[in-house]
Protein backbone atom coordinates (compact mmCIF):
# COMPACT_ATOMS: atom_id res chain seq x y z
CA UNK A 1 99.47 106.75 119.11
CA UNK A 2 98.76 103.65 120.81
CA UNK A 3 101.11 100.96 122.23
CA UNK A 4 101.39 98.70 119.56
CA UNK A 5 101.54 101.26 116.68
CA UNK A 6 104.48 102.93 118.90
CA UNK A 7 105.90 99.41 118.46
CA UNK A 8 105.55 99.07 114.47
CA UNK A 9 106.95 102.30 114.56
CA UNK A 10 110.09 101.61 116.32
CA UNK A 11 110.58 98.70 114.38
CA UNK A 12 110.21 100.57 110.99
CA UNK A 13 112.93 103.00 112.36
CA UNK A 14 115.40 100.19 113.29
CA UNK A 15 114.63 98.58 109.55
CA UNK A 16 115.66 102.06 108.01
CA UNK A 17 112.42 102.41 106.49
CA UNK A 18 111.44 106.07 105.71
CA UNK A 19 109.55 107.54 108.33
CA UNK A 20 105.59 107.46 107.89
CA UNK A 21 102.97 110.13 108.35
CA UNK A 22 101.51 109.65 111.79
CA UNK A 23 97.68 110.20 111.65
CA UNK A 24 97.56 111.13 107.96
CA UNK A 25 94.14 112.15 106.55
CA UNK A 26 93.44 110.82 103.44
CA UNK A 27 89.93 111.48 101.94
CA UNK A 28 89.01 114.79 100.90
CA UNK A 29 85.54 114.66 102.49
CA UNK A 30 85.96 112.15 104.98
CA UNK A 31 87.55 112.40 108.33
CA UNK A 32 89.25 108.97 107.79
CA UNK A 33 93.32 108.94 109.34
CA UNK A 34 95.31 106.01 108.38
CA UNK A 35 97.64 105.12 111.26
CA UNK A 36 100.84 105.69 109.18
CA UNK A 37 101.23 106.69 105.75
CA UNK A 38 103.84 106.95 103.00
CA UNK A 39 103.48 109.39 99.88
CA UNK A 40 104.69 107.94 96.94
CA UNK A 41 107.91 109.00 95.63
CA UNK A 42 107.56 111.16 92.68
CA UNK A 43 109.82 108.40 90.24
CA UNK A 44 107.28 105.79 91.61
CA UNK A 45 104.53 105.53 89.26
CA UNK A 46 101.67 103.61 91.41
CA UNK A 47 100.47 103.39 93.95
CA UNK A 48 99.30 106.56 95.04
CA UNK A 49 100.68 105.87 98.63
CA UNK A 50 100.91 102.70 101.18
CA UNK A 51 99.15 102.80 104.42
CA UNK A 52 99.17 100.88 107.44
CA UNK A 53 96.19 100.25 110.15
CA UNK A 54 97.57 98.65 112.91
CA UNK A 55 94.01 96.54 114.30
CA UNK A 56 93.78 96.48 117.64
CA UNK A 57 91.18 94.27 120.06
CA UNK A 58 91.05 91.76 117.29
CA UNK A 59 90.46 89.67 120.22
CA UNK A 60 88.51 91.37 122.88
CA UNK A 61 85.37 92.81 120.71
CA UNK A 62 87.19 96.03 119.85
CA UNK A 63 85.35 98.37 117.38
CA UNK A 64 87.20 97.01 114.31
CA UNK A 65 85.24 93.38 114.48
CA UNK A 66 82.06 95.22 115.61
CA UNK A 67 79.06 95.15 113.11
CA UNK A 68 79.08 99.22 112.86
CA UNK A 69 82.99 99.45 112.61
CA UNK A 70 83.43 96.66 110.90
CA UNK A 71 81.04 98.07 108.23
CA UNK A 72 82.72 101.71 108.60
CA UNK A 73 86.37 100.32 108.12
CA UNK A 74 85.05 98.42 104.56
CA UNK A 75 83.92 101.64 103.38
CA UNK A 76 87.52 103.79 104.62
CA UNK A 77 89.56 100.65 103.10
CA UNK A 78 87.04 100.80 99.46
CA UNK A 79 87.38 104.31 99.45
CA UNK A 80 91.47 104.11 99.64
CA UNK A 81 91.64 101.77 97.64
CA UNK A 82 89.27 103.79 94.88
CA UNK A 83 92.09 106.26 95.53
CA UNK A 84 95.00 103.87 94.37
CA UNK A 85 96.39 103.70 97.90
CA UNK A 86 97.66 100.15 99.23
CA UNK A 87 96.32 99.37 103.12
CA UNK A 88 98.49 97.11 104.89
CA UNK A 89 96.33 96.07 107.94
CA UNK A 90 97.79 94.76 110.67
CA UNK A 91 97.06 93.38 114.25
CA UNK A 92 99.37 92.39 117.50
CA UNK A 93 100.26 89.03 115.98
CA UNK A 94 101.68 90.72 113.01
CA UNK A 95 103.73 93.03 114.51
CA UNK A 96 105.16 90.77 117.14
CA UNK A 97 105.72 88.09 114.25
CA UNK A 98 107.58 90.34 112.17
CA UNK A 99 105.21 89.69 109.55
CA UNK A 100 103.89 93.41 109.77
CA UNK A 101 107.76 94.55 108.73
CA UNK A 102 107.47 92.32 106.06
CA UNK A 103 104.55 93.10 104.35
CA UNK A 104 105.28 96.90 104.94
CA UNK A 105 109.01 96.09 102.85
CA UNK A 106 107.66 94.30 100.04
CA UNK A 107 105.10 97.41 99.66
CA UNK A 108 107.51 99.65 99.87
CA UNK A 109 110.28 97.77 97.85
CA UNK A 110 112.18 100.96 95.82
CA UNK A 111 111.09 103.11 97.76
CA UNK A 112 113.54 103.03 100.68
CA UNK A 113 115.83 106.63 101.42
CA UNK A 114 119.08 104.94 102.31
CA UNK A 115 121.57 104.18 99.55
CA UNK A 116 123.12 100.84 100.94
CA UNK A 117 122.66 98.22 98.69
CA UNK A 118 122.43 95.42 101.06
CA UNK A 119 118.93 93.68 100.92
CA UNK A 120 117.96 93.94 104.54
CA UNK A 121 115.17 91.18 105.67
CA UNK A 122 112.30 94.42 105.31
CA UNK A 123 113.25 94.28 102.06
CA UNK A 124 111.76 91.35 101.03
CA UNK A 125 112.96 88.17 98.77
């Protein structure tokens, strides 16, 4: 786990989302691991799941804005996507934003563990 997905993470935790899947596999061919993944609920009727890829070296040439990964991540993201699962993608900006939080809430709305029925800012509007 790098750095800044130890940081989403953490953040997640404090927002009393449910914990993700840490390196979860998806594809049943493919080698492809999304950096955190939640299951769908079983009295949640789509999507599939929600992932998150937390994109790192957006700004220092890192694989992910490469030609060769940049054309590898389209097909991991089509292929999820094919598969009903929602990728949240995410870089440093994001997370340190809070934007990252955010967008993870609003895909997740209904599908948090805790009973309290105070909205909470993760939660979305």
């Amino acid at each position: 786990m790098s750095a800044l997905e130890d940081r989403l993470l953490k953040q997640l935790i404090e927002e009393g989302f449910p914990e993700p899947e840490l390196e979860y596999r998806f594809h049943p061919v493919r080698k492809w691991r999304f950096d955190m993944y939640w299951a769908r609920p079983q009295h949640i009727w789509r999507p599939l799941g929600v992932a998150c890829e937390v994109e790192g070296g957006t700004y220092s040439s890192g694989r992910h804005v490469k030609g060769k990964g940049y054309e590898g991540d389209c097909e991991k993201y089509n292929e999820a996507a094919l598969l009903e699962i929602v990728v949240i993608r995410v870089t440093a900006k994001h997370i340190t934003s809070g934007s990252a939080v955010q967008w993870l809430g609003r895909a997740l709305r209904g599908w948090r563990m805790d009973s309290n029925p105070v909205m909470r800012p993760s939660d979305g509007p």
